[in-house]
Protein backbone atom coordinates (compact mmCIF):
# COMPACT_ATOMS: atom_id res chain seq x y z
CA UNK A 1 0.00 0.00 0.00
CA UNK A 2 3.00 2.16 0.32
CA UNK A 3 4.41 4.07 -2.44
CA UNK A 4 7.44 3.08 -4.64
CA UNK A 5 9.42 5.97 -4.68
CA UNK A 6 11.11 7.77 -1.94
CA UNK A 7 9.78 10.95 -1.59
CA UNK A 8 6.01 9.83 -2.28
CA UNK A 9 6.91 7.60 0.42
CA UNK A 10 7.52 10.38 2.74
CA UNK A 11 4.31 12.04 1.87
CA UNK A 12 2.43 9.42 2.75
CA UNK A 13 4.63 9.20 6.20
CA UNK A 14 3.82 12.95 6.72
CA UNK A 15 -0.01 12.17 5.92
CA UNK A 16 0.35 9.62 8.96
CA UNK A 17 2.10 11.58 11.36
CA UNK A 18 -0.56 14.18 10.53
CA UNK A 19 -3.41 11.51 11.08
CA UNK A 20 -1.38 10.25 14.11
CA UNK A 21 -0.62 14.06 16.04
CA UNK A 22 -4.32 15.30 15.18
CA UNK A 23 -7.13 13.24 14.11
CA UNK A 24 -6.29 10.22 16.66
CA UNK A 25 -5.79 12.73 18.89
CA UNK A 26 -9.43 14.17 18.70
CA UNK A 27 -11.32 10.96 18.71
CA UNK A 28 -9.40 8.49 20.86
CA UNK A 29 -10.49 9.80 24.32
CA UNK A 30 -13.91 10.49 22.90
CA UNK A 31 -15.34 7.20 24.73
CA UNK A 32 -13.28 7.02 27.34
CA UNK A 33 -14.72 9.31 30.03
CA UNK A 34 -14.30 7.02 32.94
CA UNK A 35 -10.90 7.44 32.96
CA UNK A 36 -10.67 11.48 32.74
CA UNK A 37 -13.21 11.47 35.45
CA UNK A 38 -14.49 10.49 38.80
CA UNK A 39 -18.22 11.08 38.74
CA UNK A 40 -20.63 12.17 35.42
């Protein structure tokens, strides 16, 4: 899935460091409440 060439590979290792630093970011904790907090 990767690209061939070396500097379309780093593009698509920027596009997943950008996925990884702000999109994950955003939605991991989404459904985990329980463990930010102590009551509702």
């Amino acid at each position: 899935m990767l690209p061939d060439t070396p500097f379309e590979r780093a593009e698509a290792d920027a596009l997943c460091a950008y996925l990884c630093a702000t999109v994950h970011v955003a939605f991991a904790h989404l459904l985990r409440g329980a463990r930010w907090a102590d009551s509702p």
